[in-house]
PDB file of N, CA and C in Angstrom:
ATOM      1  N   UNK A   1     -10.234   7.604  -8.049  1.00  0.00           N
ATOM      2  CA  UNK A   1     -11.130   7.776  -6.940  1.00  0.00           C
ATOM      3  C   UNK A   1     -10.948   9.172  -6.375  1.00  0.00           C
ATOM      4  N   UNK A   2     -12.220   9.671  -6.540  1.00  0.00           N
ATOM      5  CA  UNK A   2     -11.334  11.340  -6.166  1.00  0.00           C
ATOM      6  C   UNK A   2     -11.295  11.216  -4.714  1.00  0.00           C
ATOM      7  N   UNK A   3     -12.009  10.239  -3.559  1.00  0.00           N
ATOM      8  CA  UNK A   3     -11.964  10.472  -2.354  1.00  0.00           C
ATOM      9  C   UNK A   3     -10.480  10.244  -2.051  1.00  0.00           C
ATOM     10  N   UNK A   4      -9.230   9.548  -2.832  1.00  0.00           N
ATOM     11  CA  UNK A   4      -8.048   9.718  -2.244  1.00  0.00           C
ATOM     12  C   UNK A   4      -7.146  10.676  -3.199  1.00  0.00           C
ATOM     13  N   UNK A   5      -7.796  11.335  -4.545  1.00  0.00           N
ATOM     14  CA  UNK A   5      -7.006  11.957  -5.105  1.00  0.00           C
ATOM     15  C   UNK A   5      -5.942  11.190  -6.259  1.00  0.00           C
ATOM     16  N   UNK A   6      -5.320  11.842  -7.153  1.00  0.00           N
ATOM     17  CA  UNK A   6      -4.682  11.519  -8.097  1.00  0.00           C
ATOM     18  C   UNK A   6      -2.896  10.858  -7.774  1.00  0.00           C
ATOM     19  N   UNK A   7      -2.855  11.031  -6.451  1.00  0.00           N
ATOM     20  CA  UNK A   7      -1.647  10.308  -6.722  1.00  0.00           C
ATOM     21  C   UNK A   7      -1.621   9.162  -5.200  1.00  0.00           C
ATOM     22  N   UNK A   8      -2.723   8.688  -5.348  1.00  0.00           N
ATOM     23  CA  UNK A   8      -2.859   7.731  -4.342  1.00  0.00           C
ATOM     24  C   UNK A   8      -2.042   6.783  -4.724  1.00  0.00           C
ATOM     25  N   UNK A   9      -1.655   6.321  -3.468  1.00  0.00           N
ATOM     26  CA  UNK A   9      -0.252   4.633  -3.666  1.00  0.00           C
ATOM     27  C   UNK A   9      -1.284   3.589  -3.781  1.00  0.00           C
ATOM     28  N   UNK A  10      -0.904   2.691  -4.386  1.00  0.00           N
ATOM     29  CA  UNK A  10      -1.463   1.799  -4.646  1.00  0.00           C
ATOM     30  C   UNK A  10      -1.679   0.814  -2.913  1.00  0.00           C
ATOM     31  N   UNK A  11      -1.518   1.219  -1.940  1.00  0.00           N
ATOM     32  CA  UNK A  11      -2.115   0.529  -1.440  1.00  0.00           C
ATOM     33  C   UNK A  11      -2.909   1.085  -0.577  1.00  0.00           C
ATOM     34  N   UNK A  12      -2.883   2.181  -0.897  1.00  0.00           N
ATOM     35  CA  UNK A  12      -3.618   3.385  -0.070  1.00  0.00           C
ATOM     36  C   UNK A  12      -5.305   3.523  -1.326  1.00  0.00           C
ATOM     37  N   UNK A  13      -5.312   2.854  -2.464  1.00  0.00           N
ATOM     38  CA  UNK A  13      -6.126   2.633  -3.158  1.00  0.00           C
ATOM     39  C   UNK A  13      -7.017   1.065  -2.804  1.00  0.00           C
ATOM     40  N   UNK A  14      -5.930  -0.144  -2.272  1.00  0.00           N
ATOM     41  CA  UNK A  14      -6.504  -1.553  -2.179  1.00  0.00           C
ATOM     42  C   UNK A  14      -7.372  -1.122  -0.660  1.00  0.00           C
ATOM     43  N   UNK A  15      -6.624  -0.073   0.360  1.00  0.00           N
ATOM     44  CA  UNK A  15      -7.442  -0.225   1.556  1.00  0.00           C
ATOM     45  C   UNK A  15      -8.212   0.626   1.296  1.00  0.00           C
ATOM     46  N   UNK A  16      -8.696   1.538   0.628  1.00  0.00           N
ATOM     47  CA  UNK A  16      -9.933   1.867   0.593  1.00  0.00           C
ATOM     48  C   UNK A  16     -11.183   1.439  -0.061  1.00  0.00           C
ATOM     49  N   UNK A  17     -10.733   0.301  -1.259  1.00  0.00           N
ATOM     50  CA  UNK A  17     -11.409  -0.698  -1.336  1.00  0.00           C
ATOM     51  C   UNK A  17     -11.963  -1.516  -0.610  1.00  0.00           C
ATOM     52  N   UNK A  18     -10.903  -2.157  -0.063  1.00  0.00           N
ATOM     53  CA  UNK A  18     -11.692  -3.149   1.162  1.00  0.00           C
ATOM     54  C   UNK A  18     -12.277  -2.059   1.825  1.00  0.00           C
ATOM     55  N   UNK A  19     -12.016  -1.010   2.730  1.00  0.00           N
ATOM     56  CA  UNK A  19     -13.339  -0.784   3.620  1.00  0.00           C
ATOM     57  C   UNK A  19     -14.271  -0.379   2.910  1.00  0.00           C
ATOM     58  N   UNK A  20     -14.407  -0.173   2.126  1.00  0.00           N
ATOM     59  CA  UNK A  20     -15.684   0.021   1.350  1.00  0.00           C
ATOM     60  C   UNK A  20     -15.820  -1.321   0.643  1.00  0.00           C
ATOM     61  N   UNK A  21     -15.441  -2.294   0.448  1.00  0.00           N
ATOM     62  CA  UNK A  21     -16.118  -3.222  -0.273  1.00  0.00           C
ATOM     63  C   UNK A  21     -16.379  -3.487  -1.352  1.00  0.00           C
ATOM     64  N   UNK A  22     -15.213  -2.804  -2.204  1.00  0.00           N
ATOM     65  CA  UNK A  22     -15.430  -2.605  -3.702  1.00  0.00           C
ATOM     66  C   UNK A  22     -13.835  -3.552  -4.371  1.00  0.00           C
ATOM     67  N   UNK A  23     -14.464  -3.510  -5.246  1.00  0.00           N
ATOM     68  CA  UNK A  23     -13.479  -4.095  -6.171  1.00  0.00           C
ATOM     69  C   UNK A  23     -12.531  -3.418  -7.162  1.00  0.00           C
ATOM     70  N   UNK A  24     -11.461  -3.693  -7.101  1.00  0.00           N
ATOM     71  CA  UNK A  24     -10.334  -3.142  -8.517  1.00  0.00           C
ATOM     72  C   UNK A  24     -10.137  -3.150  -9.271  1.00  0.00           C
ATOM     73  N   UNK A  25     -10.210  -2.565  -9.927  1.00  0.00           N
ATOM     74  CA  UNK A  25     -10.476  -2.348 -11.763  1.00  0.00           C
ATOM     75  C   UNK A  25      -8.849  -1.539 -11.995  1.00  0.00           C
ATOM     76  N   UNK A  26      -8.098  -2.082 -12.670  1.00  0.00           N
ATOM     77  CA  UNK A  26      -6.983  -1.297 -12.991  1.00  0.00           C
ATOM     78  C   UNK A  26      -6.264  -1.796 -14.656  1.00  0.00           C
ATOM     79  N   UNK A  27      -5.519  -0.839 -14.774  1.00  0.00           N
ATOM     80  CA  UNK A  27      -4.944  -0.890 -16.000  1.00  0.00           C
ATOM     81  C   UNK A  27      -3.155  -1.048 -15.620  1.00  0.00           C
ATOM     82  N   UNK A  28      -3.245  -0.862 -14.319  1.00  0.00           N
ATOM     83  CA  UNK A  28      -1.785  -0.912 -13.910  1.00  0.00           C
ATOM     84  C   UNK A  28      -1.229  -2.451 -14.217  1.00  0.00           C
ATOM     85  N   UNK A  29      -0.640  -2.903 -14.561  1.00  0.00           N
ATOM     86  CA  UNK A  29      -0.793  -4.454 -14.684  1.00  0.00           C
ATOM     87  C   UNK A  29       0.978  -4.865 -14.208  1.00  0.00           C
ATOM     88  N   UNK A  30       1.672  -3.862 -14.101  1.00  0.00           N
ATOM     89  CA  UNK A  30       2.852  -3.895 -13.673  1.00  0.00           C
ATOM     90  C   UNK A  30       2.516  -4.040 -11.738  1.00  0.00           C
ATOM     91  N   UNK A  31       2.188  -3.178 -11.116  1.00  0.00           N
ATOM     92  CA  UNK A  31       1.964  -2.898  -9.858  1.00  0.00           C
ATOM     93  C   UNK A  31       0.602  -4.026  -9.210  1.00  0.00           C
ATOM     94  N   UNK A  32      -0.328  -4.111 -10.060  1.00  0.00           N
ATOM     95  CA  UNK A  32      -1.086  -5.084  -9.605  1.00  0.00           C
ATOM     96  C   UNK A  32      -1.874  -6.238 -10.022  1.00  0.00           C
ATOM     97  N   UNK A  33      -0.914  -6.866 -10.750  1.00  0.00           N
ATOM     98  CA  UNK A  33      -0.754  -8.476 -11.434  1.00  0.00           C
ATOM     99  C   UNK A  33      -0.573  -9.191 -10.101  1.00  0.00           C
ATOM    100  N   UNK A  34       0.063  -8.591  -9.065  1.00  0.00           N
ATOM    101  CA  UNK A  34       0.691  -9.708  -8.395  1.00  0.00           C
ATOM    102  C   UNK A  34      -0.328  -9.472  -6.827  1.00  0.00           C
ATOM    103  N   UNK A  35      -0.990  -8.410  -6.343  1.00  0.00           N
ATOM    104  CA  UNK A  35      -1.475  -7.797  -5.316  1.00  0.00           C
ATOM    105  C   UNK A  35      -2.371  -9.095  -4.830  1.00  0.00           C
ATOM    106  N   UNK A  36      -1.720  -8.642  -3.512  1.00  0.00           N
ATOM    107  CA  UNK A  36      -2.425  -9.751  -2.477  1.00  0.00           C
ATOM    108  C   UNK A  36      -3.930  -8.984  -1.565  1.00  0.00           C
ATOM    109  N   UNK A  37      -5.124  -8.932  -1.993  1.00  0.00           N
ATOM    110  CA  UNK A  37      -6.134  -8.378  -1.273  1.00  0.00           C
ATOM    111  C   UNK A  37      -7.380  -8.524  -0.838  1.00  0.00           C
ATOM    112  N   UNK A  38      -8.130  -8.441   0.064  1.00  0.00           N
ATOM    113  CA  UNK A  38      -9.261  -9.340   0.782  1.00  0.00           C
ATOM    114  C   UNK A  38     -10.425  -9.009  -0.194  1.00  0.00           C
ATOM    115  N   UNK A  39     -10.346  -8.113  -1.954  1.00  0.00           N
ATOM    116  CA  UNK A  39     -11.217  -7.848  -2.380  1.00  0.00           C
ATOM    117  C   UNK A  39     -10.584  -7.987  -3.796  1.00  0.00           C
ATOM    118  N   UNK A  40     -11.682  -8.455  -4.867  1.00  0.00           N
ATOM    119  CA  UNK A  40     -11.459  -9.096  -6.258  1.00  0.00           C
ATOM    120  C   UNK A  40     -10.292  -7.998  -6.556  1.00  0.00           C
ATOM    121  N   UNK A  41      -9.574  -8.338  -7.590  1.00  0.00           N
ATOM    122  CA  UNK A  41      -8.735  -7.320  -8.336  1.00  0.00           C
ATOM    123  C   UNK A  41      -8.858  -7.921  -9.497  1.00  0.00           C
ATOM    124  N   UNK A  42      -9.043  -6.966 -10.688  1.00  0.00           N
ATOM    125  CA  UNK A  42      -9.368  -6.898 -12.096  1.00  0.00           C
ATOM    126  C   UNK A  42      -8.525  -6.529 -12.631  1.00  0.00           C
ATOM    127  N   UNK A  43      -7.468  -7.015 -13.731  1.00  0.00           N
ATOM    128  CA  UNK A  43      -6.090  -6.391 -14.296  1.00  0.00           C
ATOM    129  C   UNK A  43      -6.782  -6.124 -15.657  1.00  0.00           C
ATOM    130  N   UNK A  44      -7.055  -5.048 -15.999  1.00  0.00           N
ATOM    131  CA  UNK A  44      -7.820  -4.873 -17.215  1.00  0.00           C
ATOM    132  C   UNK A  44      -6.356  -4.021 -18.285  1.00  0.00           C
ATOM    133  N   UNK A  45      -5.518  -4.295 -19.538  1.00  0.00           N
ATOM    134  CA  UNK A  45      -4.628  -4.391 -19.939  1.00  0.00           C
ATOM    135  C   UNK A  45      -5.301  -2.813 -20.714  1.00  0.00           C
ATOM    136  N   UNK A  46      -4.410  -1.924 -21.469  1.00  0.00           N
ATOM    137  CA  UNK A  46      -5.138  -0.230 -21.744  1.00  0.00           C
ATOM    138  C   UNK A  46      -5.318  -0.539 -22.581  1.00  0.00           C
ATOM    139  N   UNK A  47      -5.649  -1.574 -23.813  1.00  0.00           N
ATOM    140  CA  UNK A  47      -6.060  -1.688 -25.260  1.00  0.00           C
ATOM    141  C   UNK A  47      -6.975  -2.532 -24.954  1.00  0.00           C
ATOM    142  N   UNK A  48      -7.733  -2.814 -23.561  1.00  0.00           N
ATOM    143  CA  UNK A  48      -9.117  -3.203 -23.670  1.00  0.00           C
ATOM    144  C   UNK A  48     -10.437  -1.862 -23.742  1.00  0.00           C
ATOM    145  N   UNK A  49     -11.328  -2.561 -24.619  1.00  0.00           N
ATOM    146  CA  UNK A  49     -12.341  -1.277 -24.249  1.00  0.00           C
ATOM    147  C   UNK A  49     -12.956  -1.396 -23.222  1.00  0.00           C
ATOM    148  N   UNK A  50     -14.136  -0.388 -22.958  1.00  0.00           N
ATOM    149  CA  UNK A  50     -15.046  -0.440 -21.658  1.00  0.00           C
ATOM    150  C   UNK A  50     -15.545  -1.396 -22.137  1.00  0.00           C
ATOM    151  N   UNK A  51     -16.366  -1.810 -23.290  1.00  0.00           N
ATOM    152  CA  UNK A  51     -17.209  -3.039 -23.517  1.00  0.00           C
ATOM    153  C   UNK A  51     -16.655  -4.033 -23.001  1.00  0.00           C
ATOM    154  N   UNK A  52     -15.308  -4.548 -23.652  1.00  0.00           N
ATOM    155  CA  UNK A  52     -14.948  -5.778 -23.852  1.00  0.00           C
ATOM    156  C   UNK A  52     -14.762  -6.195 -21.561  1.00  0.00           C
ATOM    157  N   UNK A  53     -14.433  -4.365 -21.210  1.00  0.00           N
ATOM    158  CA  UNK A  53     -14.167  -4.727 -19.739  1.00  0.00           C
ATOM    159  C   UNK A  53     -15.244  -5.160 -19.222  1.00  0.00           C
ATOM    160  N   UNK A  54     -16.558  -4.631 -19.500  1.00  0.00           N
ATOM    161  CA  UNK A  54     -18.008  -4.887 -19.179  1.00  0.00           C
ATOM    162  C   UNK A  54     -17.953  -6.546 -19.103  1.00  0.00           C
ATOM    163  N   UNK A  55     -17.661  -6.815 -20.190  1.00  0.00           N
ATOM    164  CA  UNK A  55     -18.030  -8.136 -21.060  1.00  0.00           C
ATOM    165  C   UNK A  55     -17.340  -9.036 -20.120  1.00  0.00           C
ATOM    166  N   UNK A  56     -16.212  -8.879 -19.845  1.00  0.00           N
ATOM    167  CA  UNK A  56     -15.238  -9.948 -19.389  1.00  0.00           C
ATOM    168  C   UNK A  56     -15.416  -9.707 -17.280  1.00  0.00           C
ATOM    169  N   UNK A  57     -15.936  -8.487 -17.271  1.00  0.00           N
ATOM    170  CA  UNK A  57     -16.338  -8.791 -15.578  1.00  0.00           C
ATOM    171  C   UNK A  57     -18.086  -9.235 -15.412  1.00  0.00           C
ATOM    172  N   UNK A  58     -19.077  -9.501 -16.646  1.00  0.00           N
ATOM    173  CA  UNK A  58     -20.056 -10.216 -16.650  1.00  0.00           C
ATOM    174  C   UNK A  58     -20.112 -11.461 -16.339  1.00  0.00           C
ATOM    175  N   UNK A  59     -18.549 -12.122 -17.715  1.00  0.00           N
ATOM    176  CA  UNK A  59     -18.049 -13.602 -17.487  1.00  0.00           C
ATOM    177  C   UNK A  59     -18.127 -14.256 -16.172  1.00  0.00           C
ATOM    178  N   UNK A  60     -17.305 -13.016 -15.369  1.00  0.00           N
ATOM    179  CA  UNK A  60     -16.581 -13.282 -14.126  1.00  0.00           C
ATOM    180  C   UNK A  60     -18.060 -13.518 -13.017  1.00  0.00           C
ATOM    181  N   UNK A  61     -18.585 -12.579 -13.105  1.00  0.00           N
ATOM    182  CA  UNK A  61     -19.784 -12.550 -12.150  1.00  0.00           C
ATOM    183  C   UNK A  61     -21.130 -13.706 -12.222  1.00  0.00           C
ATOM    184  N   UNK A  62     -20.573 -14.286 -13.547  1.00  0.00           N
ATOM    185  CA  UNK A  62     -21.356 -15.482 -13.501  1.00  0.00           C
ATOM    186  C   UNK A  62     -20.588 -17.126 -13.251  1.00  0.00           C
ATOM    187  N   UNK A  63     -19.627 -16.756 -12.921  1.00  0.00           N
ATOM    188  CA  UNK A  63     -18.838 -17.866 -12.212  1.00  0.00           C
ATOM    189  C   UNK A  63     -18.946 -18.343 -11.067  1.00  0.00           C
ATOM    190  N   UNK A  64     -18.891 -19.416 -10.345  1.00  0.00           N
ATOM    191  CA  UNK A  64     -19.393 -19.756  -9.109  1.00  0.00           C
ATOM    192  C   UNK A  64     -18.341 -19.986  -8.379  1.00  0.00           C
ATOM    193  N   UNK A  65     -17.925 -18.793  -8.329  1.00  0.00           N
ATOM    194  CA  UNK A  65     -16.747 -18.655  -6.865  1.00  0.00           C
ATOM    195  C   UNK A  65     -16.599 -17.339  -7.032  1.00  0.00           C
ATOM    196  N   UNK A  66     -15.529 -16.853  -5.582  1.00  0.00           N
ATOM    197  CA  UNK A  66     -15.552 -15.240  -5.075  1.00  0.00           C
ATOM    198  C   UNK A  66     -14.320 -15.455  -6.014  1.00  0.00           C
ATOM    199  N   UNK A  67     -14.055 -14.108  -6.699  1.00  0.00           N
ATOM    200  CA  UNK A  67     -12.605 -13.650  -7.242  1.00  0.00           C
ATOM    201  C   UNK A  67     -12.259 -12.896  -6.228  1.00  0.00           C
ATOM    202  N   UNK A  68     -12.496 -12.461  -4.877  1.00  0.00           N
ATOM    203  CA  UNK A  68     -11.562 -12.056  -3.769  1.00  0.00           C
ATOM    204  C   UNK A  68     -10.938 -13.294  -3.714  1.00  0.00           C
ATOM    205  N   UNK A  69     -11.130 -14.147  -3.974  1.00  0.00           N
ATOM    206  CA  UNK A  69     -10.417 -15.431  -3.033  1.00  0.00           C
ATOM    207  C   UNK A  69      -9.228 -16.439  -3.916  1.00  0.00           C
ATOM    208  N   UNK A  70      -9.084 -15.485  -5.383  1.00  0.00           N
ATOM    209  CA  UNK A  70      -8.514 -16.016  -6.186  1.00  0.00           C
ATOM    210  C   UNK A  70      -6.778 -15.102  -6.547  1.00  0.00           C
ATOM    211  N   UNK A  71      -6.207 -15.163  -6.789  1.00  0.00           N
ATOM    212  CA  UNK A  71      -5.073 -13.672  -7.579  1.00  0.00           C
ATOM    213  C   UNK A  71      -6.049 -13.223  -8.715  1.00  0.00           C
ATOM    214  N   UNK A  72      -4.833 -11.873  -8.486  1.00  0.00           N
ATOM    215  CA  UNK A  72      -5.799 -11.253  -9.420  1.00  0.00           C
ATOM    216  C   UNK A  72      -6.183 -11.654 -11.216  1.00  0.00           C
ATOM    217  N   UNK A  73      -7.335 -11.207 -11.326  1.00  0.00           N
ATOM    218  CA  UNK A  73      -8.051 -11.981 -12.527  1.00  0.00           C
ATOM    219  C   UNK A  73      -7.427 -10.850 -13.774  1.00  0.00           C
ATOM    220  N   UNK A  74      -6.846 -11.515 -15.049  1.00  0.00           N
ATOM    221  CA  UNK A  74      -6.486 -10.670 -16.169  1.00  0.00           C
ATOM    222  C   UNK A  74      -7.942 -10.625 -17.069  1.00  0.00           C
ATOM    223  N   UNK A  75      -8.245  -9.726 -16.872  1.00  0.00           N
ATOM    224  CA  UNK A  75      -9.538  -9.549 -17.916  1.00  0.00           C
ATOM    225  C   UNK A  75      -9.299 -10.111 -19.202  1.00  0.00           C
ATOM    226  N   UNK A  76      -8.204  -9.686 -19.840  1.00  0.00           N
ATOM    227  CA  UNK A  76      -7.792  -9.873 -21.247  1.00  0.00           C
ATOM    228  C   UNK A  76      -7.715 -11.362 -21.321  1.00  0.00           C
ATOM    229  N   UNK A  77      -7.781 -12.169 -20.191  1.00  0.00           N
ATOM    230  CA  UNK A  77      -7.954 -13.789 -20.767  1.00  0.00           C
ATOM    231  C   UNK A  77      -9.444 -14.187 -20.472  1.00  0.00           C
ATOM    232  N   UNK A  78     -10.446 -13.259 -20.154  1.00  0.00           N
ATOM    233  CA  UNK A  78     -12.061 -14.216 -20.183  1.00  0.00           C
ATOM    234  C   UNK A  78     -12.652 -13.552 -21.512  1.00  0.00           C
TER     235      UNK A  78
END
């Protein structure tokens, strides 16, 4: 996100999500497998492609519930 720059802390990344209202897409899967936050988090693993990430947050968006309201979702299992 360049609005916080390259060495933003990871939670200085989740709150600028929530106020903006966006969701987390990460490859970090050490730091945020476990993150507790009022907005979806996406653990996308680095030997996924963009497709398969596409593919597996389509899954997600056609599910009938909020993934804010769930832990965070491992892409690599939809």
């Amino acid at each position: 996100m360049s609005e916080l720059g390259p060495e933003a802390t990871d939670d200085a990344i989740v709150a600028y999500a929530e106020s903006e209202g966006m969701a987390v897409i990460t490859t970090d899967v050490k730091d945020f497998a476990d993150r507790d936050a009022t907005v979806p988090v996406f653990v996308a693993p680095q030997d996924m492609t963009g497709g398969a990430v596409r593919a597996a947050v389509a899954r997600v968006e056609a599910l009938p519930f909020d993934p804010a309201e769930t832990d965070p979702i491992w892409l690599s299992a939809l």
